[in-house]
Protein backbone atom coordinates (compact mmCIF):
# COMPACT_ATOMS: atom_id res chain seq x y z
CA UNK A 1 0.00 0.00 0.00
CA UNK A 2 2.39 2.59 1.24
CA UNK A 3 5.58 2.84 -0.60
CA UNK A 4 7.93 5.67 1.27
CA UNK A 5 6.52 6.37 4.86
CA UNK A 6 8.51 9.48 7.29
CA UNK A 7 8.97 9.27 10.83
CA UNK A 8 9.66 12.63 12.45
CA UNK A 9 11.93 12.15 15.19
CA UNK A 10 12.62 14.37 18.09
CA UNK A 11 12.77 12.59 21.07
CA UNK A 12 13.48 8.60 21.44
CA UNK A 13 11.96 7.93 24.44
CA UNK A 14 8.60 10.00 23.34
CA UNK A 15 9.13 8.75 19.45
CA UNK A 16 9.04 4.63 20.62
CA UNK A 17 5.92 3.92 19.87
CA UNK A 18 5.66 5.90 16.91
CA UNK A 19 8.89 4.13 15.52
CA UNK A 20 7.46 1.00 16.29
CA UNK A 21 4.22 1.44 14.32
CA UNK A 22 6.42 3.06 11.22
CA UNK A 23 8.62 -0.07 11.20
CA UNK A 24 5.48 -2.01 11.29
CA UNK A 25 3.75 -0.40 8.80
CA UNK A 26 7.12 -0.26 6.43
CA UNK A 27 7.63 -3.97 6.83
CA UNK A 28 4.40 -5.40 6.05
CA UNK A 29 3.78 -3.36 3.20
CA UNK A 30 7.64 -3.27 1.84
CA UNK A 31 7.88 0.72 2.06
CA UNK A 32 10.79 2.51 2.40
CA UNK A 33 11.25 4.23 6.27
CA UNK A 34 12.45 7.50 6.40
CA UNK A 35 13.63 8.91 9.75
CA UNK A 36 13.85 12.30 9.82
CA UNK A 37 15.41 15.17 12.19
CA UNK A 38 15.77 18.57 12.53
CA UNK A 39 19.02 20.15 14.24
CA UNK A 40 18.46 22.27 17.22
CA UNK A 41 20.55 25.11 17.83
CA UNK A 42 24.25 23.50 18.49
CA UNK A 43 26.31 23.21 15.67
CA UNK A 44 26.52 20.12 13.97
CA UNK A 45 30.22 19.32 14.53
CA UNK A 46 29.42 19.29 18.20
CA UNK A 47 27.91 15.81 19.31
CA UNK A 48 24.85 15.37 22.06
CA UNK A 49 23.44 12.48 24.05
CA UNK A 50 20.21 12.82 21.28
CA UNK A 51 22.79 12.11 18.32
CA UNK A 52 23.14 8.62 20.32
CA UNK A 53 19.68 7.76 20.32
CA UNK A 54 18.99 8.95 17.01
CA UNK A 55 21.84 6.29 16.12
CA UNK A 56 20.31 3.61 17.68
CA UNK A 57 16.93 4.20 16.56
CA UNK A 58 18.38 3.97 12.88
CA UNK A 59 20.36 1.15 13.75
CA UNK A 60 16.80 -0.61 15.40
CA UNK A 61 15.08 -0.12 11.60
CA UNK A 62 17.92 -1.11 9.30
CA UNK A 63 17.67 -4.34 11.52
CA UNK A 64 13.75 -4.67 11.22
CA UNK A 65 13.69 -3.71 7.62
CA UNK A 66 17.08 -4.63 5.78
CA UNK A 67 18.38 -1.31 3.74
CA UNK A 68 14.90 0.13 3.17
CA UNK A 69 15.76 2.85 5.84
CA UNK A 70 16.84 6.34 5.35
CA UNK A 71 18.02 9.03 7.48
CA UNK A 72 18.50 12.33 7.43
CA UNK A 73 19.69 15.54 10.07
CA UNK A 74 18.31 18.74 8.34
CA UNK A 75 20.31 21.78 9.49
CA UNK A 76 18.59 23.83 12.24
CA UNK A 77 19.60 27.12 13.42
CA UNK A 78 22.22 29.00 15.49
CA UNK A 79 19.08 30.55 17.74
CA UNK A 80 17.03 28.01 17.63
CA UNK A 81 13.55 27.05 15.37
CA UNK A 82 10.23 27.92 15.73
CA UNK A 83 7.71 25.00 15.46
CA UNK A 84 6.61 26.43 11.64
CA UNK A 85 10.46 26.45 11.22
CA UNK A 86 10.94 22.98 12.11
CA UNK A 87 7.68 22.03 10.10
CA UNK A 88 8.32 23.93 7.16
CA UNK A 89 11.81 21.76 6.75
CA UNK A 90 9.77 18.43 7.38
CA UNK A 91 7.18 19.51 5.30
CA UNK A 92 9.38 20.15 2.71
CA UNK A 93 10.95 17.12 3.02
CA UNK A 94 7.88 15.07 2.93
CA UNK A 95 7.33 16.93 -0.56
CA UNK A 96 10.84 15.99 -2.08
CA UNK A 97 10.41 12.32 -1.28
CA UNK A 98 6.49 11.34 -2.15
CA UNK A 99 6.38 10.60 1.58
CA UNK A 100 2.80 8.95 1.79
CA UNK A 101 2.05 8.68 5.23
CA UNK A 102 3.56 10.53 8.37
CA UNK A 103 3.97 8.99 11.57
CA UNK A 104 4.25 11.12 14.64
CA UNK A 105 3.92 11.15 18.65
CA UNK A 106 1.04 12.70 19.88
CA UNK A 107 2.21 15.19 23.24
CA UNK A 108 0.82 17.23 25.73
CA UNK A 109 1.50 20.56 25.22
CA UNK A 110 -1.03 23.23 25.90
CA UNK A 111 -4.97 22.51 25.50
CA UNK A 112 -4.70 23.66 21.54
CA UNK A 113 -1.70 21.65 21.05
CA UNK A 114 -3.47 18.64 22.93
CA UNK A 115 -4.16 16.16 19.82
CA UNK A 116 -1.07 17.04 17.36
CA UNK A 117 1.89 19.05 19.08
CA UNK A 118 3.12 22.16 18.20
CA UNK A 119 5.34 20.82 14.91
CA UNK A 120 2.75 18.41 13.96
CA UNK A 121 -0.35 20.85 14.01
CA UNK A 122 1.82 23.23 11.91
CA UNK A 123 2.77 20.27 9.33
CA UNK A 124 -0.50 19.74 8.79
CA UNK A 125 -1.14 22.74 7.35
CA UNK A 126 1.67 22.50 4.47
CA UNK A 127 2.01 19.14 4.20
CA UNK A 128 0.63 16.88 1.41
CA UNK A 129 0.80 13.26 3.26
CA UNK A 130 -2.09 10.95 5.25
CA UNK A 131 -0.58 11.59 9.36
CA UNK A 132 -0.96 8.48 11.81
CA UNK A 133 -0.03 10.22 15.22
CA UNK A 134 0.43 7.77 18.17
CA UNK A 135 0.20 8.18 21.51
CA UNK A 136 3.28 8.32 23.06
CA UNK A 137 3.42 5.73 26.45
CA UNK A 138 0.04 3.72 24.55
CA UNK A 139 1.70 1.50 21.90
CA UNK A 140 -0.75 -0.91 21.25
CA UNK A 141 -2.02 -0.07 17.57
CA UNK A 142 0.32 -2.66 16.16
CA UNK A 143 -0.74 -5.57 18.11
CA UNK A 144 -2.77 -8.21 16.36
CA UNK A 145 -6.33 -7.65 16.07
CA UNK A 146 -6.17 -3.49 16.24
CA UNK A 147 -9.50 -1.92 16.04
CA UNK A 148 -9.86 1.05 13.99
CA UNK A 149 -12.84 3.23 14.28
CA UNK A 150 -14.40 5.93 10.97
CA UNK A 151 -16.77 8.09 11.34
CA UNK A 152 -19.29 8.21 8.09
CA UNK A 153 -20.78 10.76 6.95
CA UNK A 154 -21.51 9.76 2.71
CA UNK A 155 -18.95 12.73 1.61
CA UNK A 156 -15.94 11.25 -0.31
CA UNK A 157 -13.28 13.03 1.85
CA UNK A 158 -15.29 10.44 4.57
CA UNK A 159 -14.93 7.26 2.23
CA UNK A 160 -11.36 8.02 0.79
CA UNK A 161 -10.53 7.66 4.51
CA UNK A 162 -12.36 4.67 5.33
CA UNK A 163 -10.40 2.61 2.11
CA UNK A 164 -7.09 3.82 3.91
CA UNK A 165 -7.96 3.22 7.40
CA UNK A 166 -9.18 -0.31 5.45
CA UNK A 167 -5.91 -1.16 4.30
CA UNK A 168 -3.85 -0.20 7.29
CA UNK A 169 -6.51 -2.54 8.99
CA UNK A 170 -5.34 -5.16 6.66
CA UNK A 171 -1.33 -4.42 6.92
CA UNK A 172 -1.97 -4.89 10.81
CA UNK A 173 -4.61 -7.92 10.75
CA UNK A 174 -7.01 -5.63 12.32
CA UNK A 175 -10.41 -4.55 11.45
CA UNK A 176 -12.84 -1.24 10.65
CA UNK A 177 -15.68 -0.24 12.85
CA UNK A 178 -17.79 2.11 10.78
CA UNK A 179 -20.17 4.23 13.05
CA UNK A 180 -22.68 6.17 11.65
CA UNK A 181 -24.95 8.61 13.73
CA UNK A 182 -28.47 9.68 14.18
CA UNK A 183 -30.17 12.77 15.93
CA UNK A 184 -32.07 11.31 18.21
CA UNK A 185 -36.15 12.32 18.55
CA UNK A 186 -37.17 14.51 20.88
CA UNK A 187 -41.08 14.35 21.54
CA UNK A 188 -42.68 17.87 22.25
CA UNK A 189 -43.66 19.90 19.58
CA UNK A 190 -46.57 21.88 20.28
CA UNK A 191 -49.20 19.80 17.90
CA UNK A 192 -48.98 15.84 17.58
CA UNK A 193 -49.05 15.70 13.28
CA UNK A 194 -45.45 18.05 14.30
CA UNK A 195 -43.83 15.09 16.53
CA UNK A 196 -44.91 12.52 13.81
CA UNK A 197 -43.33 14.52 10.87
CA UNK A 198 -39.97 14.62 12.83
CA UNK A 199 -40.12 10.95 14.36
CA UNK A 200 -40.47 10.10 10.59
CA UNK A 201 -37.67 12.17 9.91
CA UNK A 202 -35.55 10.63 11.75
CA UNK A 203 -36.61 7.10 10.66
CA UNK A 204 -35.70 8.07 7.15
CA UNK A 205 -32.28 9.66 8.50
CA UNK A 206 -31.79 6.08 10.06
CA UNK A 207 -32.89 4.05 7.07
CA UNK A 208 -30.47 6.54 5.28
CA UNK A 209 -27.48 6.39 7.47
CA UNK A 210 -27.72 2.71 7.43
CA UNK A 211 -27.74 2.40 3.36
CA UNK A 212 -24.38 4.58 3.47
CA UNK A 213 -22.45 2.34 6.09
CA UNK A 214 -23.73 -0.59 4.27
CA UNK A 215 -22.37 0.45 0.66
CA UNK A 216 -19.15 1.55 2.34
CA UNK A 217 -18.75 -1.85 4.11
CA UNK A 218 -19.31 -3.61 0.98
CA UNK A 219 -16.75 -2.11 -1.09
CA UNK A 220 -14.49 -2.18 2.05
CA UNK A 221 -15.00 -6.25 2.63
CA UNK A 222 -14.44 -6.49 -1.26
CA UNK A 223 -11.13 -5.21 -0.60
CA UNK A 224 -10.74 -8.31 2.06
CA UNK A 225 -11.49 -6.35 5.20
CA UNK A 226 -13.40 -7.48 8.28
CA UNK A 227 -15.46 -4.48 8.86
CA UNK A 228 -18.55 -4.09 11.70
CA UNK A 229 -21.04 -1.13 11.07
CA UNK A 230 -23.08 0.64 14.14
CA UNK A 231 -25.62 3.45 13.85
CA UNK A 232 -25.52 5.41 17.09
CA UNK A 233 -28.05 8.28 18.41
CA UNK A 234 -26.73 11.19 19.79
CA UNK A 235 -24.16 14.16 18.66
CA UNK A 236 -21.29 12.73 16.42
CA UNK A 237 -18.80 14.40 18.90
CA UNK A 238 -20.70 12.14 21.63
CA UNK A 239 -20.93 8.95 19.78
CA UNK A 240 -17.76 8.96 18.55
CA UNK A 241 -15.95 8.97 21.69
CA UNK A 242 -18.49 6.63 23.72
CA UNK A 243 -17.84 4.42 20.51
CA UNK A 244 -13.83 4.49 20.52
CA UNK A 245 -14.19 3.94 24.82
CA UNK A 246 -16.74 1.27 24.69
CA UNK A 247 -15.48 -0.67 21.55
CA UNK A 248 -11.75 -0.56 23.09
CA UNK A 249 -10.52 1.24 19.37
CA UNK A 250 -7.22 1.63 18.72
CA UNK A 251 -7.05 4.23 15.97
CA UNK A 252 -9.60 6.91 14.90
CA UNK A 253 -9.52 8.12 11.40
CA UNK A 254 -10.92 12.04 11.86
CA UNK A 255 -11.68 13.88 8.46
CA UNK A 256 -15.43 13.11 8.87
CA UNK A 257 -15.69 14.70 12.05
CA UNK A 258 -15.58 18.56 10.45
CA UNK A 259 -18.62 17.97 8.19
CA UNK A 260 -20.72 16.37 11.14
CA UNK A 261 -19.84 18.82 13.32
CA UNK A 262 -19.07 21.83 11.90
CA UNK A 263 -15.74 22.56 13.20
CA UNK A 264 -12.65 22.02 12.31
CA UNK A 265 -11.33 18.94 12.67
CA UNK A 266 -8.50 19.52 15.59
CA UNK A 267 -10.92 21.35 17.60
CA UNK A 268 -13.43 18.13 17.29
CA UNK A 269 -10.78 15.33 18.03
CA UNK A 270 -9.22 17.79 20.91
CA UNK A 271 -12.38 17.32 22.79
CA UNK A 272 -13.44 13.71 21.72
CA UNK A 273 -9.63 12.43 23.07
CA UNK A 274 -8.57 13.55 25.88
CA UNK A 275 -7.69 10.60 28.17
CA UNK A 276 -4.95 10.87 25.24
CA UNK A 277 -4.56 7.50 24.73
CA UNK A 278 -5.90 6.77 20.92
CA UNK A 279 -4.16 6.98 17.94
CA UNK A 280 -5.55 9.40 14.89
CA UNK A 281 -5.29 9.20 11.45
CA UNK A 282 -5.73 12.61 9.35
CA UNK A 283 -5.68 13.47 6.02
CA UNK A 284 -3.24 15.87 4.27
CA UNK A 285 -3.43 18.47 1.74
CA UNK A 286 -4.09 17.91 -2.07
CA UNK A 287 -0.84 18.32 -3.33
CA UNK A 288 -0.85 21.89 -5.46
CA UNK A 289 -2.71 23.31 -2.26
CA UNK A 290 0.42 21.87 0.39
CA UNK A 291 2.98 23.17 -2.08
CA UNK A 292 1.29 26.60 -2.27
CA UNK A 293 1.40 26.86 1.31
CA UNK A 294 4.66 25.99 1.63
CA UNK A 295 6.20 28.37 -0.83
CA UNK A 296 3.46 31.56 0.61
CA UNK A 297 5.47 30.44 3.87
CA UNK A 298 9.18 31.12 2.18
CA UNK A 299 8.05 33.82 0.65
């Protein structure tokens, strides 16, 4: 499926479980693993502790995955980079190399930084490549049997996603939950004929809802996935994260979230995850759009 994936590495003992996933990933679907840092502030002749453990983390995936590793130390800055410094290079990176997927730590920083990180919430926004961000301290997405949860919503940003959270399902021996959710009825409206038009709304948004996960699920188990579809009442913020708590999920793929909800994605998945301990999967950029973003950033 994926044929050049990017780790950005920082920090090894935060960037484990993210490595570990990437490696993963890279093996079972013979990509290429590129492991990627950006300099701090001390010159490069001058060595630090982190140049060890950058060393053995290469060394870990040239042993997992032969010679299909590469690494590389972009050149920081004498003062130090901002975090749209330090994406901008990554980004940029990403670009020259058809990187397909992105595989980061997810870090507390403040409440805005919550789901992404500083670096990673800035790459986003320049950066053509799916992101899988992993909890750092929660590595279990690569175990056998992961559980990987979509949101629906019949828009095709919605099913692009679910055929990519459907293959890393597949590279991982996992399977998709596909939720799809329903406004529940609220009895009261001031004449009866009122509270039967809108309970037969929402049986036709059900019947409706349930003919979209179904089609999806179809061309999903076509592709040899196990996939399980649920209809849920209540807000999609709401039944998403009861869903991904109750259904012990793994990985949440997000894009369908903004369109349900009417906010932007980050915002959403900031307040559906924070127990912080679920991995997302996001969408980039079309490609012109990432490269004009990147270059209105140089210029």
């Amino acid at each position: 499926m994926y044929r050049s994936i990017m780790v950005a590495f920082s920090d090894w003992q935060a960037e484990r479980s993210a490595m570990t996933v990437a490696i993963s990933l890279a093996r079972k679907s013979a990509a290429r693993l590129h492991i990627v840092h950006v300099r701090g502030s001390r010159p490069a002749a001058v060595f630090a502790p982190d140049d060890l453990a950058l060393d053995s983390a290469v060394d870990w995936a040239v042993s997992e995955l032969d010679e299909s590793v590469s690494f590389r130390m972009l050149p920081g800055s004498a003062i130090g980079l901002s975090a749209i410094e330090i994406a901008e290079r990554l980004s940029a990176y990403a670009g020259e190399h058809d990187i397909e997927l992105v595989v980061m730590s997810r870090r507390r920083h403040s409440i805005d930084q919550l789901l992404f990180g500083s670096v990673g919430a800035e790459m986003l926004k320049i950066t053509a490549a799916t992101f899988l961000f992993v909890p750092s301290g929660a590595p279990t997405l690569w175990r056998t049997g992961c559980r990987i949860l979509v949101p629906v919503d019949a828009t095709l940003l919605a099913d692009e996603m679910a055929h990519e959270a459907a293959a890393i399902a597949r590279l991982l021996s996992g399977s998709v939950i596909l939720v799809g959710t329903v406004q529940p009825f609220e009895p009261g409206a001031p004449h009866a004929f009122l509270d039967l038009h809108a309970a037969q709304q929402a049986a036709h948004h059900e019947r409706e809802v349930e003919a979209c996960l179904a089609g999806v699920a179809r061309e999903l188990r076509a592709e040899g996935t196990d996939v399980e579809c649920i209809v849920r009442f209540g807000t999609p913020v709401d039944v998403v994260r009861e869903a991904a708590k109750s259904l012990d999920i793994d990985l949440v793929a997000v894009p369908a979230l903004r369109a349900l909800s009417g906010e932007p994605d980050h915002r959403v998945a900031a307040a559906l995850f924070r127990p912080f301990d679920t991995a997302i999967l996001h969408p980039g950029l079309p490609s012109d759009t990432a490269a004009s973003r990147r270059s209105d950033l140089v210029t």
